[in-house]
C-alpha atoms as a PDB file:
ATOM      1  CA  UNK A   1      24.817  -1.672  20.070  1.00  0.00           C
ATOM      2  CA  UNK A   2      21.783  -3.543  18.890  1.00  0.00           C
ATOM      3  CA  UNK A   3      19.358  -0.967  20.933  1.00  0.00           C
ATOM      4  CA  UNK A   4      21.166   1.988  19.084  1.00  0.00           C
ATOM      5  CA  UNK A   5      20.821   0.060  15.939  1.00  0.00           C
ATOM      6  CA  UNK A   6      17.011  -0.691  16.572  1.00  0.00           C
ATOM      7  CA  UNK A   7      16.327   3.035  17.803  1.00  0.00           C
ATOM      8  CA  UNK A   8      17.894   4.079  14.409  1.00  0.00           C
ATOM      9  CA  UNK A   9      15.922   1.806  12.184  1.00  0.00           C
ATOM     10  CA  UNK A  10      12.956   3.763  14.741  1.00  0.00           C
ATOM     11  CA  UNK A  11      13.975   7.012  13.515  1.00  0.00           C
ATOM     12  CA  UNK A  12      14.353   6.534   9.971  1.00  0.00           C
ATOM     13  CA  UNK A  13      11.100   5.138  10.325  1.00  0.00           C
ATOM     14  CA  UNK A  14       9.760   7.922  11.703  1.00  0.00           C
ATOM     15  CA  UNK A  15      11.405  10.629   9.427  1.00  0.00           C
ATOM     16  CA  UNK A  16       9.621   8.787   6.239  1.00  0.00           C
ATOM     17  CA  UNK A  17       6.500   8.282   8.200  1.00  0.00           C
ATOM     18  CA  UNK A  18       6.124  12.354   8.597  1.00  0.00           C
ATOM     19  CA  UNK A  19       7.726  12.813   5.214  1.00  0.00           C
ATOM     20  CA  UNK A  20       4.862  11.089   3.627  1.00  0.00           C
ATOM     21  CA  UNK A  21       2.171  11.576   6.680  1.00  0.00           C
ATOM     22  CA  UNK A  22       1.564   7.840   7.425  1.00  0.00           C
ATOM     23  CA  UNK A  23       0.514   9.084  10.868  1.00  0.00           C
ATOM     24  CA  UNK A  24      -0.356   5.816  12.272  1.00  0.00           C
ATOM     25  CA  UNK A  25       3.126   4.706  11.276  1.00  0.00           C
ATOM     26  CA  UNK A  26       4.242   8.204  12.743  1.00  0.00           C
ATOM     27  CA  UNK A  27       2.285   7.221  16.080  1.00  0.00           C
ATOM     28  CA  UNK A  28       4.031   3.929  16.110  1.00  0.00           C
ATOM     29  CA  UNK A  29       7.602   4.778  15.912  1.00  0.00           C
ATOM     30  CA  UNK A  30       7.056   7.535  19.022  1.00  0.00           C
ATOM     31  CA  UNK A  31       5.506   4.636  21.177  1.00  0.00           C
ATOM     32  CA  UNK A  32       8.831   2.859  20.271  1.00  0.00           C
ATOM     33  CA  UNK A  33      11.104   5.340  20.298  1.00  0.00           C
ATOM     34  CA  UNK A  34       9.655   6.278  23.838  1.00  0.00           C
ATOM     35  CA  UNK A  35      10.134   3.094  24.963  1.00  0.00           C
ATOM     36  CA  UNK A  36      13.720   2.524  23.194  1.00  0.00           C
ATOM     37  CA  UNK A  37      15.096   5.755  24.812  1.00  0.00           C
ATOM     38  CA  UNK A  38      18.734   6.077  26.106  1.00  0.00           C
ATOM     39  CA  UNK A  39      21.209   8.615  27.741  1.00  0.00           C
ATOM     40  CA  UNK A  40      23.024   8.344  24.878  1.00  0.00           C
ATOM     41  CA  UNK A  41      20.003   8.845  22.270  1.00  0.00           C
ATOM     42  CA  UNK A  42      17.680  11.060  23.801  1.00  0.00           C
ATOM     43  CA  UNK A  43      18.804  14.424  22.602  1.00  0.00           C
ATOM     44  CA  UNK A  44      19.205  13.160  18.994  1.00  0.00           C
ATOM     45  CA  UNK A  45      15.537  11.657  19.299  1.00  0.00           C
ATOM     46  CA  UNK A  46      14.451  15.030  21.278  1.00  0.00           C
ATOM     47  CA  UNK A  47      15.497  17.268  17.828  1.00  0.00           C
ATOM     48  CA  UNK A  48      13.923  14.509  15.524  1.00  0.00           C
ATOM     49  CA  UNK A  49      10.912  14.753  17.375  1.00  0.00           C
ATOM     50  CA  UNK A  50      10.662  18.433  17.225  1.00  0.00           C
ATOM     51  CA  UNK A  51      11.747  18.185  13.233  1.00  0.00           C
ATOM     52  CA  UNK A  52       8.600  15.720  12.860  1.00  0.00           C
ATOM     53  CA  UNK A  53       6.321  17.540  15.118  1.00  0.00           C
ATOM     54  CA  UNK A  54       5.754  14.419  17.057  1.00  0.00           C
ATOM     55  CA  UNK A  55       4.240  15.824  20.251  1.00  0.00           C
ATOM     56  CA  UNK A  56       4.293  12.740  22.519  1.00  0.00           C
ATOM     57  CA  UNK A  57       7.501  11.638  21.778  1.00  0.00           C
ATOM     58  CA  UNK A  58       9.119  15.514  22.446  1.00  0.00           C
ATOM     59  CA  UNK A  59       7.060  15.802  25.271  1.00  0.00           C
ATOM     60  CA  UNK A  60       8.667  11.790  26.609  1.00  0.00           C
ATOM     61  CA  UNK A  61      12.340  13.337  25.694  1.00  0.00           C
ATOM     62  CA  UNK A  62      11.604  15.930  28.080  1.00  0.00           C
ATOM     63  CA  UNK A  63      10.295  13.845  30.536  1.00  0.00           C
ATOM     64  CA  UNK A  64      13.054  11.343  30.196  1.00  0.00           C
ATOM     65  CA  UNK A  65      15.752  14.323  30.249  1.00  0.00           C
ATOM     66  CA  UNK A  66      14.033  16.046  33.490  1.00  0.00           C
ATOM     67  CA  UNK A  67      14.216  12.560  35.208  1.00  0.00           C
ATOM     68  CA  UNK A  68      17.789  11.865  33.829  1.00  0.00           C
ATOM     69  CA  UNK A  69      19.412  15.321  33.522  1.00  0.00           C
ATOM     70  CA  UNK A  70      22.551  14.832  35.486  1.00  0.00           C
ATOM     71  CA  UNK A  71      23.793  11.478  33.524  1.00  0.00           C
ATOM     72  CA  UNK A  72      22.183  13.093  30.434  1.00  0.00           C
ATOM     73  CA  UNK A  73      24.210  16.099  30.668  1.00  0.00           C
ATOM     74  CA  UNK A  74      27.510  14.583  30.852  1.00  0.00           C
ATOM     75  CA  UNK A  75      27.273  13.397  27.288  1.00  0.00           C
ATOM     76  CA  UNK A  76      28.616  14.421  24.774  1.00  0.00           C
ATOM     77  CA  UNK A  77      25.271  14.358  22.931  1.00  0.00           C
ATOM     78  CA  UNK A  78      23.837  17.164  25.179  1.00  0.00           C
END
């Protein structure tokens, strides 16, 4: 629970950091985010990402998804 917790605090983060374009910030939280990423979290981060046009980190859900698709799509997040 303390990774979901910390990839949370990431995408808070990362919703002010486009909300008020603090694109280094912005940069920062993907970097995290992409190396924070879960079964479990991916898709929420995926839609995020989109929502914040973060490139890198939508292009690393996709990536991560690809590579994980058969435990990812037994969530219930997917």
């Amino acid at each position: 629970s303390h990774g979901l917790t910390k990839i949370s605090l990431f995408q808070d983060i990362l919703a002010l950091s486009h909300k008020y374009q603090v694109l280094a910030l912005l940069r920062w939280c993907e970097g995290e985010l992409c190396k924070h990423m879960t079964d479990q979290e991916v898709c929420s981060i995926l839609c995020q990402a989109h929502l914040c046009e973060a490139q890198q980190l939508e292009a690393a859900c996709l990536r991560y998804i690809k590579a994980h698709m058969r435990k990812i799509a037994a969530t219930a997040e997917f």
